[in-house]
C-alpha atoms as a PDB file:
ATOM      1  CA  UNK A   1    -173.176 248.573 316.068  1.00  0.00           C
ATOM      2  CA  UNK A   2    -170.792 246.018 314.829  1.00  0.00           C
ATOM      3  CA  UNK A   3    -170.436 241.871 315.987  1.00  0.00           C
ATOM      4  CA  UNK A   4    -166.363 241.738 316.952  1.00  0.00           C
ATOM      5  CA  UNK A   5    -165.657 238.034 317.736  1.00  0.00           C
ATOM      6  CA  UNK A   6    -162.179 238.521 319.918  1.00  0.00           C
ATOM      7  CA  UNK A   7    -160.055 235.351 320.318  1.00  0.00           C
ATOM      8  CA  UNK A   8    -157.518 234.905 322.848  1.00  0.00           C
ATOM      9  CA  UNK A   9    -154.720 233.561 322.814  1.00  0.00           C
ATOM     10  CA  UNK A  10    -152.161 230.585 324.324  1.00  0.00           C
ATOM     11  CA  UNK A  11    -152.472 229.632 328.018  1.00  0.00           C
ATOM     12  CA  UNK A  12    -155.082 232.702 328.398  1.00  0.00           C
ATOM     13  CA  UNK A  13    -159.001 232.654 329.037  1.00  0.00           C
ATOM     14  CA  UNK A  14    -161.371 235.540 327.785  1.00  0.00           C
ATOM     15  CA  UNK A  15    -160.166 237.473 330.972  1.00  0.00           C
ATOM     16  CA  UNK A  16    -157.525 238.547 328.430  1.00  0.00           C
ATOM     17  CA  UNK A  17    -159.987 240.994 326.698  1.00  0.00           C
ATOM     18  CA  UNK A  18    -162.374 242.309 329.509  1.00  0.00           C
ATOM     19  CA  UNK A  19    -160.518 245.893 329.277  1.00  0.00           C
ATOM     20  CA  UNK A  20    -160.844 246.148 325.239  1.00  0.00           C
ATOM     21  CA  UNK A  21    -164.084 244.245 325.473  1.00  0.00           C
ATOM     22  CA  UNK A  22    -165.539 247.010 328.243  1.00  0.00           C
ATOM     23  CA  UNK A  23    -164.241 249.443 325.606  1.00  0.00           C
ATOM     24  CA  UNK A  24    -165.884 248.234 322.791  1.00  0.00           C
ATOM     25  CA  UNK A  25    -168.908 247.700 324.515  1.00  0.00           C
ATOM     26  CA  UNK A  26    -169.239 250.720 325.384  1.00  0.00           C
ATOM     27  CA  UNK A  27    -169.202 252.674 321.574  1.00  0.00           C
ATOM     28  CA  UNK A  28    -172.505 250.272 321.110  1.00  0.00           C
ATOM     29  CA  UNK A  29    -170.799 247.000 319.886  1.00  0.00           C
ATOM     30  CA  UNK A  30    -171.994 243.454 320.478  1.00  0.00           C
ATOM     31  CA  UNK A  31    -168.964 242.097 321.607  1.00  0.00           C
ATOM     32  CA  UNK A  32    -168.005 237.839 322.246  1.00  0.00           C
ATOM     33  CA  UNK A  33    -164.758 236.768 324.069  1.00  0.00           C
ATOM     34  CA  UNK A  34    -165.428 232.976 323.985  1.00  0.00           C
ATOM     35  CA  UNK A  35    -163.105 230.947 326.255  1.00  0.00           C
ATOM     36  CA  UNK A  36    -161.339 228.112 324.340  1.00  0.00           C
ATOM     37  CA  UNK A  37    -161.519 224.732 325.204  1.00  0.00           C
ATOM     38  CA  UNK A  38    -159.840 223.443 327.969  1.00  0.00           C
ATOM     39  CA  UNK A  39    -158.363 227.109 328.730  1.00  0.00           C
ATOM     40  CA  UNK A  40    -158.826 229.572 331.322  1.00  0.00           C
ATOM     41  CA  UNK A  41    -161.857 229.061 333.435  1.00  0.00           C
ATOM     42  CA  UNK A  42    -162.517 226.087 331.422  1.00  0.00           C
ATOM     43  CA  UNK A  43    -159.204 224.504 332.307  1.00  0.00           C
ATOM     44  CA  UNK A  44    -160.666 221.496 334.480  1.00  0.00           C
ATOM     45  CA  UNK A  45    -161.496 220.125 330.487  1.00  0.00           C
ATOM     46  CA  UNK A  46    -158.280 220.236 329.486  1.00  0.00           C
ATOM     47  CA  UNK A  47    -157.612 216.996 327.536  1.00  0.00           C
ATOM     48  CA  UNK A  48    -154.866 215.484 325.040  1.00  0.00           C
ATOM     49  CA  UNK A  49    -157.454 215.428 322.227  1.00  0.00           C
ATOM     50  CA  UNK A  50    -158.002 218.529 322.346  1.00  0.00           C
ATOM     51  CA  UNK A  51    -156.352 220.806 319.180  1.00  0.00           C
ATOM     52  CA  UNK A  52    -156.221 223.923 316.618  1.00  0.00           C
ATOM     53  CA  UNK A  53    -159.818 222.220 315.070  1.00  0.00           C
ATOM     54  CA  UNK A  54    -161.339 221.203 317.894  1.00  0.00           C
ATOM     55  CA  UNK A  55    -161.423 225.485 318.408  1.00  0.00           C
ATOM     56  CA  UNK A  56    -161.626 225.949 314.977  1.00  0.00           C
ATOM     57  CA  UNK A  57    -164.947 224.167 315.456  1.00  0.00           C
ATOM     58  CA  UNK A  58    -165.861 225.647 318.749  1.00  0.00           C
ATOM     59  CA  UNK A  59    -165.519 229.135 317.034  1.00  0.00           C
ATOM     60  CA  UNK A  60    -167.547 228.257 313.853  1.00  0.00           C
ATOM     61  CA  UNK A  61    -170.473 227.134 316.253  1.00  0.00           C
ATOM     62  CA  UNK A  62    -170.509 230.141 318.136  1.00  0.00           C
ATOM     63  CA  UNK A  63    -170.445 232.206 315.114  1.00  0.00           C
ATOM     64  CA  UNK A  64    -173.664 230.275 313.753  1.00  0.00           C
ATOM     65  CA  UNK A  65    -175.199 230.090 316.959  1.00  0.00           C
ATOM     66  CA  UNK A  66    -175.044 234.261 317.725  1.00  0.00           C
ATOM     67  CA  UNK A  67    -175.632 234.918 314.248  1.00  0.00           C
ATOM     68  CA  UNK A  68    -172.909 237.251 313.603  1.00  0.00           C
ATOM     69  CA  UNK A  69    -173.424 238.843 310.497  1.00  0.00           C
ATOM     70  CA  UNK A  70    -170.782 241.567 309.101  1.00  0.00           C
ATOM     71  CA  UNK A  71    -168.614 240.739 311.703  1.00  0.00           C
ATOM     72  CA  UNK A  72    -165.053 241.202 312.722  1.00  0.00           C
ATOM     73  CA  UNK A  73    -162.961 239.060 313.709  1.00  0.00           C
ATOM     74  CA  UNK A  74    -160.085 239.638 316.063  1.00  0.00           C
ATOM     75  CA  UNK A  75    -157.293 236.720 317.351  1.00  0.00           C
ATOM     76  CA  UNK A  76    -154.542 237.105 319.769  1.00  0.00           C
ATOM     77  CA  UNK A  77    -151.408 234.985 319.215  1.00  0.00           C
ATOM     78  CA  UNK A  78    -152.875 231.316 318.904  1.00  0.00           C
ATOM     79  CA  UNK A  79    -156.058 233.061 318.547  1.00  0.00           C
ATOM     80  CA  UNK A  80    -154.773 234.251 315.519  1.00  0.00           C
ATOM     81  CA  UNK A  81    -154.268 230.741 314.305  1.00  0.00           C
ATOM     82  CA  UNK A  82    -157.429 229.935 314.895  1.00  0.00           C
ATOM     83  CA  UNK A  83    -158.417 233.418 313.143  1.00  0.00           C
ATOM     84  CA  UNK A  84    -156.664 232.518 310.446  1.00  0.00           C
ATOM     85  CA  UNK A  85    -157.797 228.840 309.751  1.00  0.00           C
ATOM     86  CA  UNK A  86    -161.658 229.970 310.910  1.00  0.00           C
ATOM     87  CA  UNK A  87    -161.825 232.954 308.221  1.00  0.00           C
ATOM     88  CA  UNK A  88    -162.770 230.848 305.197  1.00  0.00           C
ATOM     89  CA  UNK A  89    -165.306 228.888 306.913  1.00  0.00           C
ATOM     90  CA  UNK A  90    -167.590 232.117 308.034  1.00  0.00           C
ATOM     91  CA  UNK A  91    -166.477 234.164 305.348  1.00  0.00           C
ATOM     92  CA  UNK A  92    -169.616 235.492 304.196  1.00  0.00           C
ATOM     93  CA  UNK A  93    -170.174 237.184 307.687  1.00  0.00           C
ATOM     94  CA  UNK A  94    -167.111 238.948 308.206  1.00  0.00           C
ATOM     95  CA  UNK A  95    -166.257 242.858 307.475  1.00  0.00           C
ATOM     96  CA  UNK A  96    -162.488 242.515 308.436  1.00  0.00           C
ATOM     97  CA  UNK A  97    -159.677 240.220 310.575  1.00  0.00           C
ATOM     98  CA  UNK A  98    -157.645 242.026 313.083  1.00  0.00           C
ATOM     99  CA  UNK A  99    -154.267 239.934 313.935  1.00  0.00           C
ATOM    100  CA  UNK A 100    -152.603 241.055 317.264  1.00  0.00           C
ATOM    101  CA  UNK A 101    -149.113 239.378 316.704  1.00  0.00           C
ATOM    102  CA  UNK A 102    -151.045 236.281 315.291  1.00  0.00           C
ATOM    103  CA  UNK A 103    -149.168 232.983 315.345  1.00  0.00           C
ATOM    104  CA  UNK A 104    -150.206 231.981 311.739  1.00  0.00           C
ATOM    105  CA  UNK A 105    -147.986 229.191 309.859  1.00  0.00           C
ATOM    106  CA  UNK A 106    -147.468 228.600 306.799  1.00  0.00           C
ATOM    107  CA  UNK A 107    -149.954 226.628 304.716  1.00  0.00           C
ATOM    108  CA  UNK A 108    -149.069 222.386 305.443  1.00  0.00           C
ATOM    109  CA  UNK A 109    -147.135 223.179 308.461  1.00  0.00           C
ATOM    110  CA  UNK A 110    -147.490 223.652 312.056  1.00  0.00           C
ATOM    111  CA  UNK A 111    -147.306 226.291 315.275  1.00  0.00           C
ATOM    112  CA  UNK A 112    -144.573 224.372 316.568  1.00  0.00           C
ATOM    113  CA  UNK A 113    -143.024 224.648 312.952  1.00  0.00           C
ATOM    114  CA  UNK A 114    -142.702 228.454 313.713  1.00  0.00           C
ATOM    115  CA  UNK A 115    -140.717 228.023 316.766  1.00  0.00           C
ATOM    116  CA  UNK A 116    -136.502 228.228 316.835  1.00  0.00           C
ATOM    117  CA  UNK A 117    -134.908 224.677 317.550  1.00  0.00           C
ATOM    118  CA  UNK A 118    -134.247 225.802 321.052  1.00  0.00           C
ATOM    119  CA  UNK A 119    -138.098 227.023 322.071  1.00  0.00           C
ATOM    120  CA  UNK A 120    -139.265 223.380 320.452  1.00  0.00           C
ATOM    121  CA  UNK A 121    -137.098 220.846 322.180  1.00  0.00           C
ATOM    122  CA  UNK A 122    -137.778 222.927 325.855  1.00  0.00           C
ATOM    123  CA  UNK A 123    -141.339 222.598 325.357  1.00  0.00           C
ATOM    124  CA  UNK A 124    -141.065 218.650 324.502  1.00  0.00           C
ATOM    125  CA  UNK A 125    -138.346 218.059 327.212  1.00  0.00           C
ATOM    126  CA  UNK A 126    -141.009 220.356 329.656  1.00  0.00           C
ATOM    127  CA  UNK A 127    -144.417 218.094 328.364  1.00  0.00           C
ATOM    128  CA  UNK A 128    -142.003 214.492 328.511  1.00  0.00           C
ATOM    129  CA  UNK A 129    -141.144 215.449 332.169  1.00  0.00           C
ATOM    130  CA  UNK A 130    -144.160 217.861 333.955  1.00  0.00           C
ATOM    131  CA  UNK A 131    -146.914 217.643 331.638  1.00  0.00           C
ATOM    132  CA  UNK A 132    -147.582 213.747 330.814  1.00  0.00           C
ATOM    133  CA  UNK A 133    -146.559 213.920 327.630  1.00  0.00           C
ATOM    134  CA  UNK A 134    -148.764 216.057 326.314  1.00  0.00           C
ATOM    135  CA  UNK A 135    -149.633 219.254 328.680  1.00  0.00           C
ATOM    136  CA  UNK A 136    -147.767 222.768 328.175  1.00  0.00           C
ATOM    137  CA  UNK A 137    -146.978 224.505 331.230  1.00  0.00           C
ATOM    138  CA  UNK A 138    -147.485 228.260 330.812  1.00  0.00           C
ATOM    139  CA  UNK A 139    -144.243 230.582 329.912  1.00  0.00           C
ATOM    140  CA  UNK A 140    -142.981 233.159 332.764  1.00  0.00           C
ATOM    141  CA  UNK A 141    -144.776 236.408 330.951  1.00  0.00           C
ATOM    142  CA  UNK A 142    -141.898 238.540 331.308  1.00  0.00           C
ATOM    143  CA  UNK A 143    -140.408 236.645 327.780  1.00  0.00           C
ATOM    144  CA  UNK A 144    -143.244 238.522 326.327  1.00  0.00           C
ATOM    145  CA  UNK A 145    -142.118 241.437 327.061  1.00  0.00           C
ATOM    146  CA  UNK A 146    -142.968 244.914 328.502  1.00  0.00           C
ATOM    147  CA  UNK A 147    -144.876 243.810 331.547  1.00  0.00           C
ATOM    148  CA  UNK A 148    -144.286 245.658 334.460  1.00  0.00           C
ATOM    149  CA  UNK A 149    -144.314 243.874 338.044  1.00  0.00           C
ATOM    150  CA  UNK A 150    -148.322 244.757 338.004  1.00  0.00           C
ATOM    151  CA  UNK A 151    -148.934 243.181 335.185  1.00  0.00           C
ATOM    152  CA  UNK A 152    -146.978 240.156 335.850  1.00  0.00           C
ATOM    153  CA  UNK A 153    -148.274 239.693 338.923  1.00  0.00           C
ATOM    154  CA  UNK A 154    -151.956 239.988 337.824  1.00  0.00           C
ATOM    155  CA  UNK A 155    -151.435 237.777 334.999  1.00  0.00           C
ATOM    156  CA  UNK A 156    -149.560 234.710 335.708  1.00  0.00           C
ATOM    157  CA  UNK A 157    -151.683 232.922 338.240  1.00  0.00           C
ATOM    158  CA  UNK A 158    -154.108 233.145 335.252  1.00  0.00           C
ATOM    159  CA  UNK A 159    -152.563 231.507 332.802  1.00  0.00           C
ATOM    160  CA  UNK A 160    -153.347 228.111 332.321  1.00  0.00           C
ATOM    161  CA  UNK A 161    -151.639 224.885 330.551  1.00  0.00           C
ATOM    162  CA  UNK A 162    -152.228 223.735 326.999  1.00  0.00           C
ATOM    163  CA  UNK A 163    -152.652 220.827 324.786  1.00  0.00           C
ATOM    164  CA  UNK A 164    -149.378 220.460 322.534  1.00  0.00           C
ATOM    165  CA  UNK A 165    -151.851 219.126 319.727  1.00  0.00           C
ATOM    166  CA  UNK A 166    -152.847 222.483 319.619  1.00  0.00           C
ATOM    167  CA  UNK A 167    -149.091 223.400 318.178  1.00  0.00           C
ATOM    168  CA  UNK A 168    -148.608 220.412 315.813  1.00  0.00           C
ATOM    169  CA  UNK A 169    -151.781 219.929 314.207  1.00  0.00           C
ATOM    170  CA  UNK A 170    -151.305 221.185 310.773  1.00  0.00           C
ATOM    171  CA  UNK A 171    -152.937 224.410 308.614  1.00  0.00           C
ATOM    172  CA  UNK A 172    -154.971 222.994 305.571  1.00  0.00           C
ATOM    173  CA  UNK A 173    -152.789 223.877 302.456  1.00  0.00           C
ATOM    174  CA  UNK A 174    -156.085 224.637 300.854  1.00  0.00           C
ATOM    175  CA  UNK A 175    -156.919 227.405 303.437  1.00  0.00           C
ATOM    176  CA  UNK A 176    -159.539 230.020 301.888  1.00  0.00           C
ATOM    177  CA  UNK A 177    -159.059 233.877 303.081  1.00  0.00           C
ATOM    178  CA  UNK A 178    -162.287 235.759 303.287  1.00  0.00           C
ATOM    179  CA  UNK A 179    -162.467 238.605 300.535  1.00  0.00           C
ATOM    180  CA  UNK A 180    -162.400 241.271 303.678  1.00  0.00           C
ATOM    181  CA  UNK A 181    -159.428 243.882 304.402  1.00  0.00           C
ATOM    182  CA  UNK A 182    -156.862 242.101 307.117  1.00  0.00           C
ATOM    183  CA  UNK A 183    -154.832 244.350 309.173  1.00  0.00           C
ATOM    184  CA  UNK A 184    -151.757 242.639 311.291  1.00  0.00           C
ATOM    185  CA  UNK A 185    -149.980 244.538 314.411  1.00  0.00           C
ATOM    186  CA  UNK A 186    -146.765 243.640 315.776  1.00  0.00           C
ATOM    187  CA  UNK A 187    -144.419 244.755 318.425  1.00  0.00           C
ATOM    188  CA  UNK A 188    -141.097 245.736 317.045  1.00  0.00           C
ATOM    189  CA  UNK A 189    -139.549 246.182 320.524  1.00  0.00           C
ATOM    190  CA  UNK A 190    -139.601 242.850 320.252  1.00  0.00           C
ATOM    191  CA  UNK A 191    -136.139 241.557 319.463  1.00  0.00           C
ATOM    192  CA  UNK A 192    -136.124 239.366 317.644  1.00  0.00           C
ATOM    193  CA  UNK A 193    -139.324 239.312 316.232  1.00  0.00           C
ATOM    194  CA  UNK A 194    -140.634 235.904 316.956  1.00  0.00           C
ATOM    195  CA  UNK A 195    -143.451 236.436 313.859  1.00  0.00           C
ATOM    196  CA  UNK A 196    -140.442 237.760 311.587  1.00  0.00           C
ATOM    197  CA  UNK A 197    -141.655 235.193 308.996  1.00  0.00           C
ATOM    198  CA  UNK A 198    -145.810 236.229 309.445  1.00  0.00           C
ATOM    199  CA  UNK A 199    -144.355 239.674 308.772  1.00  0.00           C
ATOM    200  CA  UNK A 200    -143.069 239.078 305.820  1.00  0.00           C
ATOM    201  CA  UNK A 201    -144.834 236.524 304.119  1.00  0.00           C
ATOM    202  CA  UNK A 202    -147.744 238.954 304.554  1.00  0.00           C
ATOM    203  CA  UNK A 203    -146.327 242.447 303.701  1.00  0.00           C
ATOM    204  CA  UNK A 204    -147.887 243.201 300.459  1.00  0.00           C
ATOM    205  CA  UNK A 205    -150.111 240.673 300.154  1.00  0.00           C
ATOM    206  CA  UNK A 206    -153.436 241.614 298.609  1.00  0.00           C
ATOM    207  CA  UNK A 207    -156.198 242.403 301.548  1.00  0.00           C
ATOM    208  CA  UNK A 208    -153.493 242.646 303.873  1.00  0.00           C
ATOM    209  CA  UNK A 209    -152.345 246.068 306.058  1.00  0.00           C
ATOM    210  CA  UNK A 210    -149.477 245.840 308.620  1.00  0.00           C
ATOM    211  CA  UNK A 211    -148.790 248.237 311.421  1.00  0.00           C
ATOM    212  CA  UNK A 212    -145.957 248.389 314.078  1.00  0.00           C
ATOM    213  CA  UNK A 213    -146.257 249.559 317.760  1.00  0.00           C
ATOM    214  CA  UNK A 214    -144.826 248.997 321.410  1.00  0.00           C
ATOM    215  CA  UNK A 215    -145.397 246.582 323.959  1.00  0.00           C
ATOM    216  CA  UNK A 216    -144.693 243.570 323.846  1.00  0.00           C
ATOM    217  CA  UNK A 217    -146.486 240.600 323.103  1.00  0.00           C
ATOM    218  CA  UNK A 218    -149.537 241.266 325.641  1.00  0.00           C
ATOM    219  CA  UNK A 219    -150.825 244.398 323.713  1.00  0.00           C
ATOM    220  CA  UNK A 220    -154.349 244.349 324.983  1.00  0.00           C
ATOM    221  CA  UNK A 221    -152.789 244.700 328.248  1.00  0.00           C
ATOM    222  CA  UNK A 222    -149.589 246.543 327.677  1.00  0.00           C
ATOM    223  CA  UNK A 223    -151.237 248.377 324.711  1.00  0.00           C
ATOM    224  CA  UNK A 224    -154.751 248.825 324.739  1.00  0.00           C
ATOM    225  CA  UNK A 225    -154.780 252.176 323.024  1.00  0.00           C
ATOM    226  CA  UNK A 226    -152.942 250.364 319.938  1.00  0.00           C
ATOM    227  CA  UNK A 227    -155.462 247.829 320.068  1.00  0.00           C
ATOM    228  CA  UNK A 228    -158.301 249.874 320.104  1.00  0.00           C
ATOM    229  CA  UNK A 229    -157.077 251.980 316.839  1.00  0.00           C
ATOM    230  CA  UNK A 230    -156.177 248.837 315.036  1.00  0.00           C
ATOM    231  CA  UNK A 231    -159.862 248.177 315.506  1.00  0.00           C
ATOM    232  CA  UNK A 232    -161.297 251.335 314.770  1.00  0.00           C
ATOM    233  CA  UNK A 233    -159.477 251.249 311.500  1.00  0.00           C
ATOM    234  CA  UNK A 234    -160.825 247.853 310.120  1.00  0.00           C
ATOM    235  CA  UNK A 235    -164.366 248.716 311.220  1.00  0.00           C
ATOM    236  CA  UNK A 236    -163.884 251.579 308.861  1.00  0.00           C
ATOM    237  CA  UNK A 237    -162.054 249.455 306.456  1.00  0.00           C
ATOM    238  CA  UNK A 238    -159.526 252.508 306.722  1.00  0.00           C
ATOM    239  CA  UNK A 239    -155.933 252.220 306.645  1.00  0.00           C
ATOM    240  CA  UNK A 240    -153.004 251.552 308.875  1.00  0.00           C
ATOM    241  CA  UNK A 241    -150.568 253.848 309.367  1.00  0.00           C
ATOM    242  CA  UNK A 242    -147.152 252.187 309.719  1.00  0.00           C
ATOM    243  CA  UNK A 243    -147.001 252.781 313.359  1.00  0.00           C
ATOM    244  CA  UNK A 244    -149.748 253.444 315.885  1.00  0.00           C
END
């Protein structure tokens, strides 16, 4: 049996995992899908304060407070941010970090950093005039990609707004990576690649194994097979093949 911490991602609650969580749970794992702050079914919280280390923080407090030990660690998206930024802090209890298309910038800059000139001034036009300066309204899911009417339909009345602070508060330039194997999966029928830059500033890199699949950007939905093999492989600390 193996502790797998799995973080969601923008806009989503820990609905997002209940089919890879069921899963997981089932081969004997102890598995946590926290909801963030001010997400999903705790979306009556959402406040303007709320950012990238007020997670961080929620994250590091659930880790103590379970006691995960050998764990692995798993982020979505903005979960892999908070993956990412998280690792260093617990890194004496993890086995592995699994990135599912993980939004991770660079050291000193921010999520919103990432994002083409035309994505960043829609989302501050969208905040200025719907979201009180500071809320993001969920995307339509079809830009990620791969959904089919189902899945579109079951999914967007779920999603939930976000705190922009969550996509301009900046990544430490100190950040410390847990000596662990990371593995990184990414959709390359998505064109373009909106994690083109993740892809490469991590192909490799020491510790670091990337893998290519289908489906999108929601993979534990669109993808679960993918998902679970991704996982399989760093509980073995085995390695990726370049597509699964």
């Amino acid at each position: 049996m193996t502790d797998i911490l799995l973080v969601h991602g923008s806009w989503h609650g820990s609905w997002a995992w209940d089919g890879v969580a069921a899963t997981l749970r089932k081969h004997g794992h102890r598995v946590l899908t926290p909801c963030l702050k001010g997400l999903g079914s705790d979306a009556v919280n959402l406040a303007p304060e709320i950012g990238l280390f007020e997670h961080v923080d929620q994250l590091a407090a659930l880790v103590h407070e379970e006691d995960l030990q050998n764990a692995l660690l798993v982020g979505h998206s903005y979960g892999g941010a908070l993956a990412h930024v998280l690792e260093g802090r617990i890194a004496d209890r993890l086995c592995a970090v699994v990135h599912l298309e993980g939004a991770i910038a660079a050291p000193g800059e921010a999520i919103i950093d990432m994002w083409p000139e035309a994505r960043r001034q829609a989302t501050l036009a969208q905040i200025a005039e719907t979201g009180d300066g500071w809320r993001v309204t969920p995307p339509d899911p079809r830009t990620w990609g791969a959904l089919n009417d189902e899945q579109v339909a079951w999914l967007t009345p779920k999603l939930t707004p976000q705190s922009i602070k969550t996509y301009r508060d900046i990544f430490p330039v100190d950040l410390k990576a847990a000596p662990c194997p990371h593995y990184y999966l990414y959709a390359d029928d998505r064109v373009p690649q909106p994690y083109a830059a993740v892809i490469e500033r991590f192909s490799g890199a020491p510790d670091w194994q990337l893998a290519a699949t289908e489906g999108g950007h929601e993979l534990m939905i669109t993808n679960p097979d993918a998902v679970m093999r991704i996982i399989e492989v760093a509980l073995e600390s085995g390695t990726l093949p370049p597509k699964l």
